[in-house]
N, C-alpha and C. Protein backbone atom coordinates (compact mmCIF):
# COMPACT_ATOMS: atom_id res chain seq x y z
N UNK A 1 -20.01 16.33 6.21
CA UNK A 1 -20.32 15.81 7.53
C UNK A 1 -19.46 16.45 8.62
N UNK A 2 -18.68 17.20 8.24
CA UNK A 2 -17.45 18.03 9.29
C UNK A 2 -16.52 17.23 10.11
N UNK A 3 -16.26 16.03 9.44
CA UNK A 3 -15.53 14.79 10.17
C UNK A 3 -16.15 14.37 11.21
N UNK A 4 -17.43 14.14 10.91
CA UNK A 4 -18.45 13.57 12.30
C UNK A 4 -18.39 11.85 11.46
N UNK A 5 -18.95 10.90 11.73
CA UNK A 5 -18.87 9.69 12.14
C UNK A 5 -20.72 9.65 11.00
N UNK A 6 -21.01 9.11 9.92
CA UNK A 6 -22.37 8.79 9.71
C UNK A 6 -22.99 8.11 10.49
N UNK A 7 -21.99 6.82 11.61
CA UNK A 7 -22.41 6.03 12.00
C UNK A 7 -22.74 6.24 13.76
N UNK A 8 -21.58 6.72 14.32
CA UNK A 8 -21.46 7.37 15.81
C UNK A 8 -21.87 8.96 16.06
N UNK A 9 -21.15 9.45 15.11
CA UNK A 9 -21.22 10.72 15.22
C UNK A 9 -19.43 11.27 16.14
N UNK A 10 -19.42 10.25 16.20
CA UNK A 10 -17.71 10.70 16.19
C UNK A 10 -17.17 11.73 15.48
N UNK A 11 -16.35 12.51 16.06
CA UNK A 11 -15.28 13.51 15.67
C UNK A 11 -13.79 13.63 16.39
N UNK A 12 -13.22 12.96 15.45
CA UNK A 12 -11.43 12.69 15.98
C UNK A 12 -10.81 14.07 15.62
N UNK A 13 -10.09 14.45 16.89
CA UNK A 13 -8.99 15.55 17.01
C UNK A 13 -7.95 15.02 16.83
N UNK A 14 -6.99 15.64 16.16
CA UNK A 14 -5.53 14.60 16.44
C UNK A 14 -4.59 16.52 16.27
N UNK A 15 -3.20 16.22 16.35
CA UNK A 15 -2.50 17.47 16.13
C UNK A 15 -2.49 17.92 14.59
N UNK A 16 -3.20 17.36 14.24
CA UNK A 16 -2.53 17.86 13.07
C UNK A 16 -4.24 18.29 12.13
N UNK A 17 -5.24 18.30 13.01
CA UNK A 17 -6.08 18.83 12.92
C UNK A 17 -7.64 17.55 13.07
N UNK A 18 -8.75 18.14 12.19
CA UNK A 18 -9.80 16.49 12.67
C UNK A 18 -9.48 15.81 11.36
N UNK A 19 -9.95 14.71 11.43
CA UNK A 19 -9.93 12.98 11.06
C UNK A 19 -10.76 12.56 10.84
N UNK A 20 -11.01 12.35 9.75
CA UNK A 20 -12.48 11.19 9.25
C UNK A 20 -12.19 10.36 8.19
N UNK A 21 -12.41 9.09 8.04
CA UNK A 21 -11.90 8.50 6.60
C UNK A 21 -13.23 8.36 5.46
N UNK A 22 -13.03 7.92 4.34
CA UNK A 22 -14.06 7.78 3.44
C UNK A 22 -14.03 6.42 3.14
N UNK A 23 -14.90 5.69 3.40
CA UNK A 23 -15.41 4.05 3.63
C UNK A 23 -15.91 3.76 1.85
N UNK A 24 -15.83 3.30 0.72
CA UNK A 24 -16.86 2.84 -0.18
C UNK A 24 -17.27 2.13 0.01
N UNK A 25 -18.72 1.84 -0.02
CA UNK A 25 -19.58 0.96 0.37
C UNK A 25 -19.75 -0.15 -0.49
N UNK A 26 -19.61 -0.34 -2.03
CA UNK A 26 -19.22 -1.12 -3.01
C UNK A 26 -17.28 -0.80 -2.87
N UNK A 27 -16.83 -2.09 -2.80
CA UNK A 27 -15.15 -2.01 -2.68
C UNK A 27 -14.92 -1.66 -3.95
N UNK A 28 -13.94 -0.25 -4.52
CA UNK A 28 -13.03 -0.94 -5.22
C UNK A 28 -12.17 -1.92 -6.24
N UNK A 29 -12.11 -1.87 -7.48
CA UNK A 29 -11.33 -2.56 -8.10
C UNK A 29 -11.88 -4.08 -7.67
N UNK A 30 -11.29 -4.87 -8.71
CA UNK A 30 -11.69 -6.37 -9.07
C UNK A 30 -12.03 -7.76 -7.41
N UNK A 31 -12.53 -8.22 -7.51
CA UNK A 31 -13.84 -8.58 -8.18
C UNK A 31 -14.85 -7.20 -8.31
N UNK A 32 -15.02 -6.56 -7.48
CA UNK A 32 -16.03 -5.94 -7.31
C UNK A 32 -16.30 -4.89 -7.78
N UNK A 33 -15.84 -3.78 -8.18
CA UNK A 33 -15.95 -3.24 -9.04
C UNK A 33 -16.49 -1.94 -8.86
N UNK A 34 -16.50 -1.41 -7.55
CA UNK A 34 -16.72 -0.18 -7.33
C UNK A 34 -16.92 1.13 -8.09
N UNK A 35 -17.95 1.78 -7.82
CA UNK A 35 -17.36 3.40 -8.47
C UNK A 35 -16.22 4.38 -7.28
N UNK A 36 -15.54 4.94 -7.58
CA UNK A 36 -14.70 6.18 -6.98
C UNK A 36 -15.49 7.33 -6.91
N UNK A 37 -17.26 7.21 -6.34
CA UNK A 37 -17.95 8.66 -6.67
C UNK A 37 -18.58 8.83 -5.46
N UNK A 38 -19.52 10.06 -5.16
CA UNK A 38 -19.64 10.03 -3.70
C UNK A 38 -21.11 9.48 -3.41
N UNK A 39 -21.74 9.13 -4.49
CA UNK A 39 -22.82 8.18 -3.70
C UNK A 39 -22.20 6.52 -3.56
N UNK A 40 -20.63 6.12 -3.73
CA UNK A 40 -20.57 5.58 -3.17
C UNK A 40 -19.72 5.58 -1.95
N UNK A 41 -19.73 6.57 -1.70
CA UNK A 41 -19.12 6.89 0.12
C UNK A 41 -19.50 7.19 1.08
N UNK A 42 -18.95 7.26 1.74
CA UNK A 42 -19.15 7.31 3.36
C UNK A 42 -18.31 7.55 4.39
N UNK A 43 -18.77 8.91 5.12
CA UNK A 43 -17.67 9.54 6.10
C UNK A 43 -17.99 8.99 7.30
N UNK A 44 -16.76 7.93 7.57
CA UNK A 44 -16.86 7.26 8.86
C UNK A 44 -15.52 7.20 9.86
N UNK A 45 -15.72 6.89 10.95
CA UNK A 45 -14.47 7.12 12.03
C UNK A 45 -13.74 5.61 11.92
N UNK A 46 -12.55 5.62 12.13
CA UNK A 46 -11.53 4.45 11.30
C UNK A 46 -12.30 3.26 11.62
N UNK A 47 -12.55 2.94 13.33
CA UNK A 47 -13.26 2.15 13.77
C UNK A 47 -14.60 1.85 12.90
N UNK A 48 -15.24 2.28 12.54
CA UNK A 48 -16.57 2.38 11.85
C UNK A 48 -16.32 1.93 10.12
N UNK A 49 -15.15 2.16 10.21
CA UNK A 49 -14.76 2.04 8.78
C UNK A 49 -14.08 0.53 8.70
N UNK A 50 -13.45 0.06 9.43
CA UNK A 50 -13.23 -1.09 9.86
C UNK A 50 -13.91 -2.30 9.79
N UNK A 51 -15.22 -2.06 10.66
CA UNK A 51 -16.01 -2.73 10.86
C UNK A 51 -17.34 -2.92 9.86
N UNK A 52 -17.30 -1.71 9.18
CA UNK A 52 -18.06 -1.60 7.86
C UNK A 52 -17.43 -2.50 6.68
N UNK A 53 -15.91 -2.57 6.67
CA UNK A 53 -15.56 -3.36 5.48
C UNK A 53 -15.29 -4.81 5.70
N UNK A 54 -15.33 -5.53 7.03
CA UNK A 54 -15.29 -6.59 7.67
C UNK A 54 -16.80 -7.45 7.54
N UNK A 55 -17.62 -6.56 7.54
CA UNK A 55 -19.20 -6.83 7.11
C UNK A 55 -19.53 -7.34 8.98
N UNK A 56 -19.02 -6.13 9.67
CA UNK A 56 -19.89 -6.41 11.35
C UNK A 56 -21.17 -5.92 11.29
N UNK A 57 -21.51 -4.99 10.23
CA UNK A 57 -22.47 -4.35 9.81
C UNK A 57 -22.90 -4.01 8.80
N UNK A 58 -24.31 -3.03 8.22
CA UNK A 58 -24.56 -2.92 6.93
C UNK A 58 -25.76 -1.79 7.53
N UNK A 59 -26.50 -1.55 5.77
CA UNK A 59 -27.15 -0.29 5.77
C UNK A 59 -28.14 -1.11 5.16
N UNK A 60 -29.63 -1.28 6.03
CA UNK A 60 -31.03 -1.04 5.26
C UNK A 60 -31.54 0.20 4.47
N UNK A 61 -32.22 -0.35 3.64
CA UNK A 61 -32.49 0.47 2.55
C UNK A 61 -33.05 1.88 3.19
N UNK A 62 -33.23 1.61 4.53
CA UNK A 62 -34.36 2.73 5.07
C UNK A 62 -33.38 3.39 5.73
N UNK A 63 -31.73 3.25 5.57
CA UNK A 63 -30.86 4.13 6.52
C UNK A 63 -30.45 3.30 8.11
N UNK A 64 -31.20 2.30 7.95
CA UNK A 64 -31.32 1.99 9.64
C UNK A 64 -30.19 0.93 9.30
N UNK A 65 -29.29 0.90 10.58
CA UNK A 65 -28.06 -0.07 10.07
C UNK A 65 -28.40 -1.68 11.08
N UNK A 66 -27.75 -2.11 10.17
CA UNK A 66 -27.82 -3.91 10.55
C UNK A 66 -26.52 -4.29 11.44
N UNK A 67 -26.82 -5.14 12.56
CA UNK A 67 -25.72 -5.71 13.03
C UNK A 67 -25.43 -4.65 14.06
N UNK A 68 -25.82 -3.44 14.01
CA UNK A 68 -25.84 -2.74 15.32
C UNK A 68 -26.92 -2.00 15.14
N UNK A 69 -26.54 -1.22 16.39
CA UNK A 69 -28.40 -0.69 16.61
C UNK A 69 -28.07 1.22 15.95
N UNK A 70 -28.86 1.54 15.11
CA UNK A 70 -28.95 2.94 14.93
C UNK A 70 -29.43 3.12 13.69
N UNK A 71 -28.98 4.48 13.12
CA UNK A 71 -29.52 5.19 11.67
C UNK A 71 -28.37 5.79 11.25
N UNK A 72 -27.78 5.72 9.97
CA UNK A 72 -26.94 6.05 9.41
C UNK A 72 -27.23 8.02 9.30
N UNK A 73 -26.81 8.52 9.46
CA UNK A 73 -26.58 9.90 9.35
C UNK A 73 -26.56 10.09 7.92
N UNK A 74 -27.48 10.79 7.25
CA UNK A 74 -27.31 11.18 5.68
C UNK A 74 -27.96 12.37 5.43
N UNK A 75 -26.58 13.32 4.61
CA UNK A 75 -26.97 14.97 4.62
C UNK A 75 -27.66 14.39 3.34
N UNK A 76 -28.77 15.95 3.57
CA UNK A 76 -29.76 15.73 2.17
C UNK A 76 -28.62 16.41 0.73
N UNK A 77 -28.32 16.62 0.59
CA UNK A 77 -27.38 16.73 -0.87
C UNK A 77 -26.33 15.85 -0.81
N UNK A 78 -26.70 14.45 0.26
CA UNK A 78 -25.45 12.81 -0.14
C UNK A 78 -26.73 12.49 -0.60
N UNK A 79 -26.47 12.12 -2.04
CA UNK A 79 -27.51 10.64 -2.56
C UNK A 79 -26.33 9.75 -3.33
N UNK A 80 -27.13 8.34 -1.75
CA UNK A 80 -26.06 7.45 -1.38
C UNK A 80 -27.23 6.00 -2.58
N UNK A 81 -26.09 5.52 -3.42
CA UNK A 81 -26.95 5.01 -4.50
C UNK A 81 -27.31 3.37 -3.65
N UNK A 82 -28.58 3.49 -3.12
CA UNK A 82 -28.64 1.80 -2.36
C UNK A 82 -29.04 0.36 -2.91
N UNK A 83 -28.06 0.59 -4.34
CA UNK A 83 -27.69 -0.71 -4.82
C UNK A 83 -26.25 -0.72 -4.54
N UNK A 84 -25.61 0.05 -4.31
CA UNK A 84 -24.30 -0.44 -3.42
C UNK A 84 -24.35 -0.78 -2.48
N UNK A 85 -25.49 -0.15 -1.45
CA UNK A 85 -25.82 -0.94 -0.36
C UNK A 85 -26.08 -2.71 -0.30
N UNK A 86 -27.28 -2.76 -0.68
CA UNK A 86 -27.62 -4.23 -1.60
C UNK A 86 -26.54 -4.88 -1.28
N UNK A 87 -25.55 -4.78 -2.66
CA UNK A 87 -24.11 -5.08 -2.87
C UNK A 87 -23.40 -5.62 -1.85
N UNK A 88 -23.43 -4.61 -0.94
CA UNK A 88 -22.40 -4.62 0.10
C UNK A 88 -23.21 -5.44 1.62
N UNK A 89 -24.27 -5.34 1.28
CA UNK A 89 -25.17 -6.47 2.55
C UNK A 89 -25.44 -7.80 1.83
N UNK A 90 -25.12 -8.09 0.09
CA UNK A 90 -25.06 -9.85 -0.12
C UNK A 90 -23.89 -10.23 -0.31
N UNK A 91 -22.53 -9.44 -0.39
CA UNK A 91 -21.26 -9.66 -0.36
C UNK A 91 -20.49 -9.86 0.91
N UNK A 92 -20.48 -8.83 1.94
CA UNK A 92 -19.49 -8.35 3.05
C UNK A 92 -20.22 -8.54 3.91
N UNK A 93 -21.75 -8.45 4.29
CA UNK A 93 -22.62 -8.61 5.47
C UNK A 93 -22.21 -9.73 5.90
N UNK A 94 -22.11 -10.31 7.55
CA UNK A 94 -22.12 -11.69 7.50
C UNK A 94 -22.97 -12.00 8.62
């Protein structure tokens, strides 16, 4: 994604070069039980990443995101597995 934002399209400069974090969309370790692989990630700007794990938002199956208005950005060689999505819109969505 070249440290662009899936969600804004953000791209953070800082000195020490650009900035993007990697969000999993299924969390991580217990309860939940995440994979560490890249259909379950997501290159998002901290803010975006924030608010993604807070459940201000979520991902329809069709890419189009919930809780704010837009379309998730997805390169065709990310296949993003959307039962983590699922997951993460009956867990963290609120």
């Amino acid at each position: 994604y070249k440290y662009k934002c899936q969600v804004c399209g953000l791209c953070l400069e800082g000195p020490n070069g650009l900035y993007a974090e990697g969000a999993h969309i299924r969390p991580l370790g217990r309860p939940h039980d995440g994979p560490d692989t890249p259909d379950n990630l997501l290159c998002l700007c901290p803010n975006h990443h924030y608010l993604f794990d807070v459940g201000a938002f979520s991902i329809d199956d069709n890419y189009s995101l919930i809780g704010i208005d837009g379309e998730l950005t997805v390169h065709k060689d990310h296949e993003i597995n959307m039962e983590h999505c699922r997951y993460q819109r009956e867990i963290t969505f609120r």
